[in-house]
C-alpha atoms as a PDB file:
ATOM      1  CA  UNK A   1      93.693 107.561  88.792  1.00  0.00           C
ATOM      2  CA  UNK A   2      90.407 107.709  87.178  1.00  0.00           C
ATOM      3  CA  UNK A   3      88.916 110.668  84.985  1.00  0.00           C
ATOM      4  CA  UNK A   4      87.722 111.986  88.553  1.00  0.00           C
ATOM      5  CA  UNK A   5      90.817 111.810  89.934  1.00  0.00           C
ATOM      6  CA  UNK A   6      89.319 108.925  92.344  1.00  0.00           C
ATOM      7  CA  UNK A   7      91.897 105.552  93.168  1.00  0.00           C
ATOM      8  CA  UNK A   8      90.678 101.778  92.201  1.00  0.00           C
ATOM      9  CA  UNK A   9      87.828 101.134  95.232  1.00  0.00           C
ATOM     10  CA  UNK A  10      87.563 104.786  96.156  1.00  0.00           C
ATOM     11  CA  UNK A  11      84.127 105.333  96.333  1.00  0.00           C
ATOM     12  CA  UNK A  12      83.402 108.615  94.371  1.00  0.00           C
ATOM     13  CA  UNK A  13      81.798 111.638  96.003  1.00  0.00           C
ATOM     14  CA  UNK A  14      77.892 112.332  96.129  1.00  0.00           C
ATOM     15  CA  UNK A  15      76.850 113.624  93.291  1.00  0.00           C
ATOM     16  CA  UNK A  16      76.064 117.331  92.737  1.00  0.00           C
ATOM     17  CA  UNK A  17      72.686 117.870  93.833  1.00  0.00           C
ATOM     18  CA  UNK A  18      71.193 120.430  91.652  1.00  0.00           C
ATOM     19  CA  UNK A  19      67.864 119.257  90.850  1.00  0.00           C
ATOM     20  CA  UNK A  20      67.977 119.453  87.580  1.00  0.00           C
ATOM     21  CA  UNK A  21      71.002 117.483  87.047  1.00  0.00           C
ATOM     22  CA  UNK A  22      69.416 114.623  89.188  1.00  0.00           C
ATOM     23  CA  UNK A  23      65.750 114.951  87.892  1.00  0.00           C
ATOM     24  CA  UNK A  24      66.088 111.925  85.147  1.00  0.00           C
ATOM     25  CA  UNK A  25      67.479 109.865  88.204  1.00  0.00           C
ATOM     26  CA  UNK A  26      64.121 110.674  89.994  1.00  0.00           C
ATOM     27  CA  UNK A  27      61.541 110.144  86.913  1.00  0.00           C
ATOM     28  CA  UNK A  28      63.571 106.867  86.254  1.00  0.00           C
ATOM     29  CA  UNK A  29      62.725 105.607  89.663  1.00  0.00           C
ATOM     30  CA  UNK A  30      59.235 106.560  89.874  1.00  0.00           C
ATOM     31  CA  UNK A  31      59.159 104.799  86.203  1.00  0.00           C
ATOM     32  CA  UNK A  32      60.335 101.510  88.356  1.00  0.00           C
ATOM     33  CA  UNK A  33      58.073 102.253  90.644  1.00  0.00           C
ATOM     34  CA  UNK A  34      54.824 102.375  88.243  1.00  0.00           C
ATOM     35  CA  UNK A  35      56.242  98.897  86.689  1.00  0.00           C
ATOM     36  CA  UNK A  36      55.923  97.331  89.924  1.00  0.00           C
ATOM     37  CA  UNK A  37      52.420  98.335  90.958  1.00  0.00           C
ATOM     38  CA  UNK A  38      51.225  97.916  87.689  1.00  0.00           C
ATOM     39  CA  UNK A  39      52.460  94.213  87.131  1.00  0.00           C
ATOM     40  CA  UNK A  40      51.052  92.923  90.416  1.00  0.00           C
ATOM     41  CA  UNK A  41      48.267  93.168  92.364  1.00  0.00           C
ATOM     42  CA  UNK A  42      48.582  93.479  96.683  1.00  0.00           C
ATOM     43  CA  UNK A  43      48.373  89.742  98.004  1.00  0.00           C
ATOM     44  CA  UNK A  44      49.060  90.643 101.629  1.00  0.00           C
ATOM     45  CA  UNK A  45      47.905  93.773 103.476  1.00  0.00           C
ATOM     46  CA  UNK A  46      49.179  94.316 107.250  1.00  0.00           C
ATOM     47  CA  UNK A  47      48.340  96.436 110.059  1.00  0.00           C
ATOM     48  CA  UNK A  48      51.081  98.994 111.024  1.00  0.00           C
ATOM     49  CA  UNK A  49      49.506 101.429 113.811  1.00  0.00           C
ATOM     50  CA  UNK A  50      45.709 102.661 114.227  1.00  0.00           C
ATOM     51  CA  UNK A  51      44.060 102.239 111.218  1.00  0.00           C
ATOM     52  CA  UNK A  52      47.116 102.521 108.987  1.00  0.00           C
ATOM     53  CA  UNK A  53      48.262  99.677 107.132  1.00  0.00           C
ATOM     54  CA  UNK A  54      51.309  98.820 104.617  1.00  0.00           C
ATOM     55  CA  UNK A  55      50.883  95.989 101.484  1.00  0.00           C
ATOM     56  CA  UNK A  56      53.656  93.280  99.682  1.00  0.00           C
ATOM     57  CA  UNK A  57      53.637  96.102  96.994  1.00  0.00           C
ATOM     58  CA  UNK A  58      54.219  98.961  98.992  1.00  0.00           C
ATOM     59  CA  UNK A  59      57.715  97.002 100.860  1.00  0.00           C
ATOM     60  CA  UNK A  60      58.794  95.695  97.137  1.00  0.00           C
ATOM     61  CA  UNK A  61      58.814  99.006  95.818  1.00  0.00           C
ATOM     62  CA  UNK A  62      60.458 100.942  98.352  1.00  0.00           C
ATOM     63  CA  UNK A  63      63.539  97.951  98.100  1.00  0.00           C
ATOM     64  CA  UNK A  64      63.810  98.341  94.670  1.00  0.00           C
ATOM     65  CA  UNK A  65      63.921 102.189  94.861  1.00  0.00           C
ATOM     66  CA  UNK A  66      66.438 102.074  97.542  1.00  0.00           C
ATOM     67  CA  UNK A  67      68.313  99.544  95.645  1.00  0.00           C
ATOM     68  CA  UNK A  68      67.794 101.572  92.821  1.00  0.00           C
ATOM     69  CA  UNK A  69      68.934 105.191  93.981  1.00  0.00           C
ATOM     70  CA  UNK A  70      72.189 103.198  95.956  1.00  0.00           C
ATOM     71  CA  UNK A  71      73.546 102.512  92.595  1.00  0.00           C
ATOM     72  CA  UNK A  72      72.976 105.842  90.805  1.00  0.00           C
ATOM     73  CA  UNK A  73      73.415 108.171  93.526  1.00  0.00           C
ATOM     74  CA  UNK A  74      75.874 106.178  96.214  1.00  0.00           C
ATOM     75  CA  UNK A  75      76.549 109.173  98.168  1.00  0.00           C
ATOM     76  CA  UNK A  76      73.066 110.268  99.034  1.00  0.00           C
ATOM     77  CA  UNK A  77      70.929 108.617 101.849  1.00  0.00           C
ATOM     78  CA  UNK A  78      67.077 107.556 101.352  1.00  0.00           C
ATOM     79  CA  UNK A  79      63.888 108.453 103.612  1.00  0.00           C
ATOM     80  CA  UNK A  80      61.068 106.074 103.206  1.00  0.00           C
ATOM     81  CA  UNK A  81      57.905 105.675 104.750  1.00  0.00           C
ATOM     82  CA  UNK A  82      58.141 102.024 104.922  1.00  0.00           C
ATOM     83  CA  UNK A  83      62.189 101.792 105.806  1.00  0.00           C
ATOM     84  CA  UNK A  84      62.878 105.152 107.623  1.00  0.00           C
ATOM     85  CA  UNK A  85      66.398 106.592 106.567  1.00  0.00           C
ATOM     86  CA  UNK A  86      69.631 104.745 105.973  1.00  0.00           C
ATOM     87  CA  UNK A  87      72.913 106.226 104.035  1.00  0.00           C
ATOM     88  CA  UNK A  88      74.177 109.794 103.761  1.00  0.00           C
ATOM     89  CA  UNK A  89      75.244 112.439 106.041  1.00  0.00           C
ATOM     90  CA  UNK A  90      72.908 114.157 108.610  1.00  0.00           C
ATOM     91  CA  UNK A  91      73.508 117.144 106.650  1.00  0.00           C
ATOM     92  CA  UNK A  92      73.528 116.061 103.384  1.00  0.00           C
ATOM     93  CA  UNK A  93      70.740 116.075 100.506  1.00  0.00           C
ATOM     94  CA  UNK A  94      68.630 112.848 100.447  1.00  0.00           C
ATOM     95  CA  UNK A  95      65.778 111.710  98.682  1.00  0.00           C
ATOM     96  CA  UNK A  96      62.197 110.616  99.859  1.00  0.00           C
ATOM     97  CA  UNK A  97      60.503 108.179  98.604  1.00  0.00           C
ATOM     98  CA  UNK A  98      56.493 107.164  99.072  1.00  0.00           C
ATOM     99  CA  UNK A  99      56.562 103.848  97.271  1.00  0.00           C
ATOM    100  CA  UNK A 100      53.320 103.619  96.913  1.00  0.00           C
ATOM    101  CA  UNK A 101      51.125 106.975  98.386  1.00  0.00           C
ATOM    102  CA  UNK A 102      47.331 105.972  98.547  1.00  0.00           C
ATOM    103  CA  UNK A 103      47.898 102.545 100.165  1.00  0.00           C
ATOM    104  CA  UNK A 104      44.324 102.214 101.248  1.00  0.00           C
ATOM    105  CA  UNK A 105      42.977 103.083  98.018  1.00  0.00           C
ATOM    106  CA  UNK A 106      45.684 100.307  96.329  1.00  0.00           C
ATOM    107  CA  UNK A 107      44.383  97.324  98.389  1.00  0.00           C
ATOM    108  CA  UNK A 108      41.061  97.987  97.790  1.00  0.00           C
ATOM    109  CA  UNK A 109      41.252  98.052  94.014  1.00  0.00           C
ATOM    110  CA  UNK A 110      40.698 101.560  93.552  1.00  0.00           C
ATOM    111  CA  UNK A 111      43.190 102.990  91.269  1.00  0.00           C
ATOM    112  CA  UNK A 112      44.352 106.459  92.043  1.00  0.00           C
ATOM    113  CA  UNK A 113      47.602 106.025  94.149  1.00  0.00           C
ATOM    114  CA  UNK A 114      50.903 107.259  92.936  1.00  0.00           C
ATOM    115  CA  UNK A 115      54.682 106.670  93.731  1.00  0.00           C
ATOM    116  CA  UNK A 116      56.953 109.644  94.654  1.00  0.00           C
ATOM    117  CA  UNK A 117      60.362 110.551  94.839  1.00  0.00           C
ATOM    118  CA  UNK A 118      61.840 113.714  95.630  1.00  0.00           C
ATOM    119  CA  UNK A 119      65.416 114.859  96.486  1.00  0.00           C
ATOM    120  CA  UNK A 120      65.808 117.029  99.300  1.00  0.00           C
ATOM    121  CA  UNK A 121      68.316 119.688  99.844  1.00  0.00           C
ATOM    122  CA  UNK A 122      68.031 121.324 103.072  1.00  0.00           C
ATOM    123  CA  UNK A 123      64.512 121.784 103.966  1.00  0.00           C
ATOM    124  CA  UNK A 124      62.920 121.578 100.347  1.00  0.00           C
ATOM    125  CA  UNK A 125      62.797 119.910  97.314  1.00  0.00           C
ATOM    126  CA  UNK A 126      64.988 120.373  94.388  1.00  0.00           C
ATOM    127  CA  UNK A 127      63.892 117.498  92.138  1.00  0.00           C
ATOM    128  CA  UNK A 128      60.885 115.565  92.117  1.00  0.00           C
ATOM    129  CA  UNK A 129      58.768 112.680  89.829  1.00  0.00           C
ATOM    130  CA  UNK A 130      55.432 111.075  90.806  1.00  0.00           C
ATOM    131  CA  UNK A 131      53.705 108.382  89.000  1.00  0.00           C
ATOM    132  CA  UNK A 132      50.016 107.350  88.892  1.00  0.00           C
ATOM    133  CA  UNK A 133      50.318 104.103  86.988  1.00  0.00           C
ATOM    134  CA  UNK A 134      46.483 103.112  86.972  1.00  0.00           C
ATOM    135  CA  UNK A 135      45.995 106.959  85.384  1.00  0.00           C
ATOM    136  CA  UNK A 136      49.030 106.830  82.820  1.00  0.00           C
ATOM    137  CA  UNK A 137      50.381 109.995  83.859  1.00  0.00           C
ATOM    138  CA  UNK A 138      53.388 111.271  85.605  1.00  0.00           C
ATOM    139  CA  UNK A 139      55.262 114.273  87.071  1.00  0.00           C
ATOM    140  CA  UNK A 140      58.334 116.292  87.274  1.00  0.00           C
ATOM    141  CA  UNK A 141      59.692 118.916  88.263  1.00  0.00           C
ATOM    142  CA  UNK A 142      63.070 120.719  89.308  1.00  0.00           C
ATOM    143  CA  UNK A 143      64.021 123.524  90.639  1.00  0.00           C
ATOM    144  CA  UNK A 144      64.182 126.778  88.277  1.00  0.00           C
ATOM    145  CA  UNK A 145      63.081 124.625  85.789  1.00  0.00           C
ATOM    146  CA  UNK A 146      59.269 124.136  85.901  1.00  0.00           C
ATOM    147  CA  UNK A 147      56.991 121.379  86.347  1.00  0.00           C
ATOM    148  CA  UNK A 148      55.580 118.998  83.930  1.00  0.00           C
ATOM    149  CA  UNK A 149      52.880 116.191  83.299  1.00  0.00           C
ATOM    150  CA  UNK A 150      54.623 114.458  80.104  1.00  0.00           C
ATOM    151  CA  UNK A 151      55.530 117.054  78.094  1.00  0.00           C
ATOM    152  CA  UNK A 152      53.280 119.854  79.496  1.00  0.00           C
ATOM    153  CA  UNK A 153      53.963 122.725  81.360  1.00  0.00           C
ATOM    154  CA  UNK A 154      51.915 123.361  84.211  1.00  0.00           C
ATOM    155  CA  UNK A 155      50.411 126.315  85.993  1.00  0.00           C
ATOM    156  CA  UNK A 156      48.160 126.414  88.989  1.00  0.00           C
ATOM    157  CA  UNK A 157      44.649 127.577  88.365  1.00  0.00           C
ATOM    158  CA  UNK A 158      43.534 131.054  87.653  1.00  0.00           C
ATOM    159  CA  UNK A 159      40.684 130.835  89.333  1.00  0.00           C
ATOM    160  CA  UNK A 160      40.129 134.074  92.057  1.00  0.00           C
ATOM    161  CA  UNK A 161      36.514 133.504  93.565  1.00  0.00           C
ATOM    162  CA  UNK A 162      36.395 130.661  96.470  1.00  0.00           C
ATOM    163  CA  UNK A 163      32.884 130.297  95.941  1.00  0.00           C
ATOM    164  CA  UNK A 164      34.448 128.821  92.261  1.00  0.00           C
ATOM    165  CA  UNK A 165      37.131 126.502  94.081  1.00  0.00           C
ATOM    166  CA  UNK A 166      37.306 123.005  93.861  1.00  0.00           C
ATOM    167  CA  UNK A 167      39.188 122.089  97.139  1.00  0.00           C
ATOM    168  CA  UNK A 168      40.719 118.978  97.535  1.00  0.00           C
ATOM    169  CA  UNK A 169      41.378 118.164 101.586  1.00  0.00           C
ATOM    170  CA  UNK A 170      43.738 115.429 103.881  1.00  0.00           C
ATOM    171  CA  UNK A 171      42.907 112.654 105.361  1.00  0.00           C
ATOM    172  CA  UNK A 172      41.649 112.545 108.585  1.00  0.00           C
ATOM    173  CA  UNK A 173      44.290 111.897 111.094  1.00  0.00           C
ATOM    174  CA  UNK A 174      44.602 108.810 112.789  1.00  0.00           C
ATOM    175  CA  UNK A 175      46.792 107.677 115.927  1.00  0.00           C
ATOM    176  CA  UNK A 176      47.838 109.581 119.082  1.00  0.00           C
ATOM    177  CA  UNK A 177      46.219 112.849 119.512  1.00  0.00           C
ATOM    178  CA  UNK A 178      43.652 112.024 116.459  1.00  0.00           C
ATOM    179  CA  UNK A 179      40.319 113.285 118.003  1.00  0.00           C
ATOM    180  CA  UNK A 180      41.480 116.780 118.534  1.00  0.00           C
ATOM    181  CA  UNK A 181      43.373 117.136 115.220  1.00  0.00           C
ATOM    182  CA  UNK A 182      40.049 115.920 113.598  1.00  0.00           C
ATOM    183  CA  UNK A 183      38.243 118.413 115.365  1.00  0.00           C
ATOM    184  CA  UNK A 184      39.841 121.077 112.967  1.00  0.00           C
ATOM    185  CA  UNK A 185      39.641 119.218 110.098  1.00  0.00           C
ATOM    186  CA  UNK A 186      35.492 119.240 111.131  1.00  0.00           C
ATOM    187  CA  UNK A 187      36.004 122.712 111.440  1.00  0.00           C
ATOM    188  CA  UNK A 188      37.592 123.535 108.222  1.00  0.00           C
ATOM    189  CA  UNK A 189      35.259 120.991 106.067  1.00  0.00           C
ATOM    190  CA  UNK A 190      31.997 122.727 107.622  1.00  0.00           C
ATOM    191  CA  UNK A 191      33.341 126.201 106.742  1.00  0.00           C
ATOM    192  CA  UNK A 192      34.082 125.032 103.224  1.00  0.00           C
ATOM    193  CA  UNK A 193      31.082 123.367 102.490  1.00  0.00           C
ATOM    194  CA  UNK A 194      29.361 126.750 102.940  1.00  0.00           C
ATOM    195  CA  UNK A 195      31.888 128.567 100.502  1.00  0.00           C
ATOM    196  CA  UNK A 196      33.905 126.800  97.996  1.00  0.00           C
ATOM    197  CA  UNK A 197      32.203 124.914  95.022  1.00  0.00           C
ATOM    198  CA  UNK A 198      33.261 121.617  95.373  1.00  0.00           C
ATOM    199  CA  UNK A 199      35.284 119.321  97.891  1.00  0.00           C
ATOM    200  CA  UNK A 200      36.853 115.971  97.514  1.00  0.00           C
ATOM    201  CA  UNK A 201      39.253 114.122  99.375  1.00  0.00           C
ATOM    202  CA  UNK A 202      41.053 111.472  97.072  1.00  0.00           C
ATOM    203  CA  UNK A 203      43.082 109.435 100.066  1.00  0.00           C
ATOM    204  CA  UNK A 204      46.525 110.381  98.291  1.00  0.00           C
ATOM    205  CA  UNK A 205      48.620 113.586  98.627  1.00  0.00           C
ATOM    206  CA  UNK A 206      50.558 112.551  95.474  1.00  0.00           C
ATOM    207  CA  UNK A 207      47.257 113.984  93.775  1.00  0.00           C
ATOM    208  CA  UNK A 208      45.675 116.206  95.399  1.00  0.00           C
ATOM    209  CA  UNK A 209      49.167 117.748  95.070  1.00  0.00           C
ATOM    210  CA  UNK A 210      50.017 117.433  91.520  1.00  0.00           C
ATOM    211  CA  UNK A 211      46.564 118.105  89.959  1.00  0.00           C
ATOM    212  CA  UNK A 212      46.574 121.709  92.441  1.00  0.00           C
ATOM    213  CA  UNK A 213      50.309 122.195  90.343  1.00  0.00           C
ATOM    214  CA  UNK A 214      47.958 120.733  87.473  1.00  0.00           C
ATOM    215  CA  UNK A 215      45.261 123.713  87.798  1.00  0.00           C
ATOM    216  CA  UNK A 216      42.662 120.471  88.074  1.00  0.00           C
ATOM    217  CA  UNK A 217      42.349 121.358  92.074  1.00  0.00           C
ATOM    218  CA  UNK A 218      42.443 125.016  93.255  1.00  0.00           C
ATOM    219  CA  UNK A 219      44.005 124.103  96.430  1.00  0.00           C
ATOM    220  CA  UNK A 220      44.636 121.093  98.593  1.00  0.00           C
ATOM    221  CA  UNK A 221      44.418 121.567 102.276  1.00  0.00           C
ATOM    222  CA  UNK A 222      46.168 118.912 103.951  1.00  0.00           C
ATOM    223  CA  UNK A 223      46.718 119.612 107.511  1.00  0.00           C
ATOM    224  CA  UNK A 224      49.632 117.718 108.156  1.00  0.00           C
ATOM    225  CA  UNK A 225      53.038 117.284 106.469  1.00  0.00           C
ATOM    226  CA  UNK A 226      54.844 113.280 106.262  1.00  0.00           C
ATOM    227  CA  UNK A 227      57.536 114.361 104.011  1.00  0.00           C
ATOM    228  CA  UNK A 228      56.912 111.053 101.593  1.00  0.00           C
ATOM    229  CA  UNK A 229      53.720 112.034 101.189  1.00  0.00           C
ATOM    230  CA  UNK A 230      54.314 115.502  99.946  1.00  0.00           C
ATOM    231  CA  UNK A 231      57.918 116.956  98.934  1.00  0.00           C
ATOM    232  CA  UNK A 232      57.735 115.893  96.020  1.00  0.00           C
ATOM    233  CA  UNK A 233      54.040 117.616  95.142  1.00  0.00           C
ATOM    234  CA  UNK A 234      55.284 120.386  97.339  1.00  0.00           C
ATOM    235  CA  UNK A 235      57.909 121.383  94.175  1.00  0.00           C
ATOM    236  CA  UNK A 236      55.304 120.769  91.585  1.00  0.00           C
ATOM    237  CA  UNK A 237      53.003 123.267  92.976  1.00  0.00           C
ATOM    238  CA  UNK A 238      55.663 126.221  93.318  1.00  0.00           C
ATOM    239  CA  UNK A 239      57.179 125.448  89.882  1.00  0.00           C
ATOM    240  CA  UNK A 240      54.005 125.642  88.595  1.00  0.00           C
ATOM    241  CA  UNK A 241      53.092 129.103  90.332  1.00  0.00           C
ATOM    242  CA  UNK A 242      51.460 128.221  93.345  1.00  0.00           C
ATOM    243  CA  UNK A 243      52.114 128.575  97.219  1.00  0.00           C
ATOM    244  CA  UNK A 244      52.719 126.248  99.687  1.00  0.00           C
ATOM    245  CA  UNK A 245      52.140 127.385 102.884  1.00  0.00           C
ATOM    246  CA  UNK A 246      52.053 126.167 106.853  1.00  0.00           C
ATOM    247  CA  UNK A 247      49.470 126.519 109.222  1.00  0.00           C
ATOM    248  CA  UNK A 248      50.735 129.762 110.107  1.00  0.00           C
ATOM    249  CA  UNK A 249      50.981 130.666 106.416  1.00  0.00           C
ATOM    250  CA  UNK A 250      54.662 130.686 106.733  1.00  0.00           C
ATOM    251  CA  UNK A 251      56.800 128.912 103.910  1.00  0.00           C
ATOM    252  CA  UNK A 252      55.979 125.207 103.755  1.00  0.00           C
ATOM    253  CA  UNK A 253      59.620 122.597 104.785  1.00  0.00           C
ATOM    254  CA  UNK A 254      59.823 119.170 105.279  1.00  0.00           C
ATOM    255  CA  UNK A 255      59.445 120.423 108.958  1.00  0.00           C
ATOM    256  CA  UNK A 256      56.270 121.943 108.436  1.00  0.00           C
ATOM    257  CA  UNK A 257      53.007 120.896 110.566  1.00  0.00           C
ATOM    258  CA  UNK A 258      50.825 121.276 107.389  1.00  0.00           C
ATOM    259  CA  UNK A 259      50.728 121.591 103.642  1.00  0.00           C
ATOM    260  CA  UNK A 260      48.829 124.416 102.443  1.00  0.00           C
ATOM    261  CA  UNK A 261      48.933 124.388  98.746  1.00  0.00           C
ATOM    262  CA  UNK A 262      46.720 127.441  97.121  1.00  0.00           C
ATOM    263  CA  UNK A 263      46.604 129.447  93.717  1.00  0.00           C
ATOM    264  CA  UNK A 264      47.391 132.821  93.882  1.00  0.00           C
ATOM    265  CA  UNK A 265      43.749 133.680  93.284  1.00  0.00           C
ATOM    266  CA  UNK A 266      42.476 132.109  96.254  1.00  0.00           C
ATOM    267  CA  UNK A 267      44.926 131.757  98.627  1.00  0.00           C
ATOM    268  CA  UNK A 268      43.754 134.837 100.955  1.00  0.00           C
ATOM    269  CA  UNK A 269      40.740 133.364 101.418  1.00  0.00           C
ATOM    270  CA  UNK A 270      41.735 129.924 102.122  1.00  0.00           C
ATOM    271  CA  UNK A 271      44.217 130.740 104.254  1.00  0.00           C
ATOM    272  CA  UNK A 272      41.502 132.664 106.273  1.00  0.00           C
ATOM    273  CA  UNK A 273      39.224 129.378 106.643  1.00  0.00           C
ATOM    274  CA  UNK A 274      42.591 127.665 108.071  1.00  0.00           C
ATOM    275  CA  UNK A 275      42.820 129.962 110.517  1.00  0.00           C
ATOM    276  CA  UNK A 276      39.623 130.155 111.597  1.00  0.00           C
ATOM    277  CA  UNK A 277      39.185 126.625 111.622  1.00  0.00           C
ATOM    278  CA  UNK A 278      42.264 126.159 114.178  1.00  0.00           C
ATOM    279  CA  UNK A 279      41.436 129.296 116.072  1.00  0.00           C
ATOM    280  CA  UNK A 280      37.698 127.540 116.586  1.00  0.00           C
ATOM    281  CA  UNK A 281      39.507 124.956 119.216  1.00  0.00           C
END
């Protein structure tokens, strides 16, 4: 028997999912991940659904992080965007992976897209590592433990006035059911052009994420919730002493229609012009 008590070709059991004992597993895959987009450039960009689209880098990455989190972490399925879920038990933790969040922005040669990897226990995130390889920064966080660019600690912004915000929003929506989704996101841009200081919409929730955990964004209002896209950033902003909130202002889950992310100082009002907005249909 092994030190584990575990017979010759017994595989062992998942590993204990505490975030923090799995964060360097996370921050070394979004590490592969950066290597990858950095080193080559998208040859091949296909269609996958209405306006959406998926690139060589985007499917290389998310096989080597599969192949990648297999070997350290056999007993724990994967979620990708590109690959859907394989491995684990229905029940237990996995982790998500966006392998490359900004895709659009990628294959046109504009260089703020990120990879992300998260693990997922239950309905949240207890670990989580993004990487922006064009900006030469990257993320972490873990549960009860904080969140971090490099060596920094982060907190949100302290900023208390919405008519100082800078507000980061989503994407418009695209596919089945886009026109009335977009409708609200009309809604909510035309209310906060009249209050907040500054918008911007950056194409990648990886960002608008991390730099609201950051304190660079006050709050990013992304109205809806692909859990690739934003568990990850989801644990950076809490750690870092923000809210994430749903629609409905309830706690944000990997189940949740939207992803409300807000500093304390501003989140009242925010949440306000999200209600409004979706109370205008």
């Amino acid at each position: 028997m092994g030190e584990h008590g575990h017979g010759r070709g017994t595989p062992p059991p998942p590993p204990d999912p505490h975030g923090a004992d799995l964060l360097p597993v996370a921050r070394e895959a979004a590490a592969l991940a950066r290597r990858i987009i950095a080193d080559r450039a998208p040859r091949s960009v296909s269609a996958k659904g209405d306006r959406d689209m998926v690139t060589d880098v985007d499917l290389a990455v998310e096989e080597a992080l599969r192949d990648f989190l297999g070997r350290e972490t056999p007993g724990l399925g994967v979620l990708g965007e590109e690959g859907g879920r394989t491995g684990g038990g229905a029940d237990a933790p996995y982790w998500v992976v966006d392998p490359v969040d900004g895709t659009a922005n990628l294959a046109r040669g504009i260089p703020l897209c990120g990879a992300t990897v998260a693990l997922v226990r239950g309905r949240t995130a207890v670990a989580a590592a993004i990487d922006f390889p064009f900006l030469g920064t990257a993320y972490a966080a873990a549960a009860g433990v904080g969140a971090y660019c490099g060596d920094e600690r982060l907190h949100v912004s302290e900023t208390a006035d919405e008519a100082a915000a800078l507000v980061s929003v989503g994407d418009f929506a695209v596919g089945p059911g886009a026109e009335a989704k977009n409708r609200v996101r009309l809604g909510l841009l035309e209310r906060l052009g009249a209050r907040v200081q500054r918008i911007r919409m950056l194409g990648t929730a990886a960002a608008d994420l991390a730099w609201t955990a950051h304190g660079r964004l006050d709050a990013a209002l992304i109205l809806a919730n692909r859990p690739w896209d934003t568990a990850a950033g989801v644990l950076l902003v809490r750690e870092a002493g923000g809210a994430v909130l749903d629609r409905d202002g309830s706690e944000h889950t990997v189940d949740s229609e939207a992803t409300i992310a807000v500093a304390p100082g501003v989140r009242e009002a925010l949440m306000a012009e999200v209600e409004r907005a979706y109370g205008s249909l």
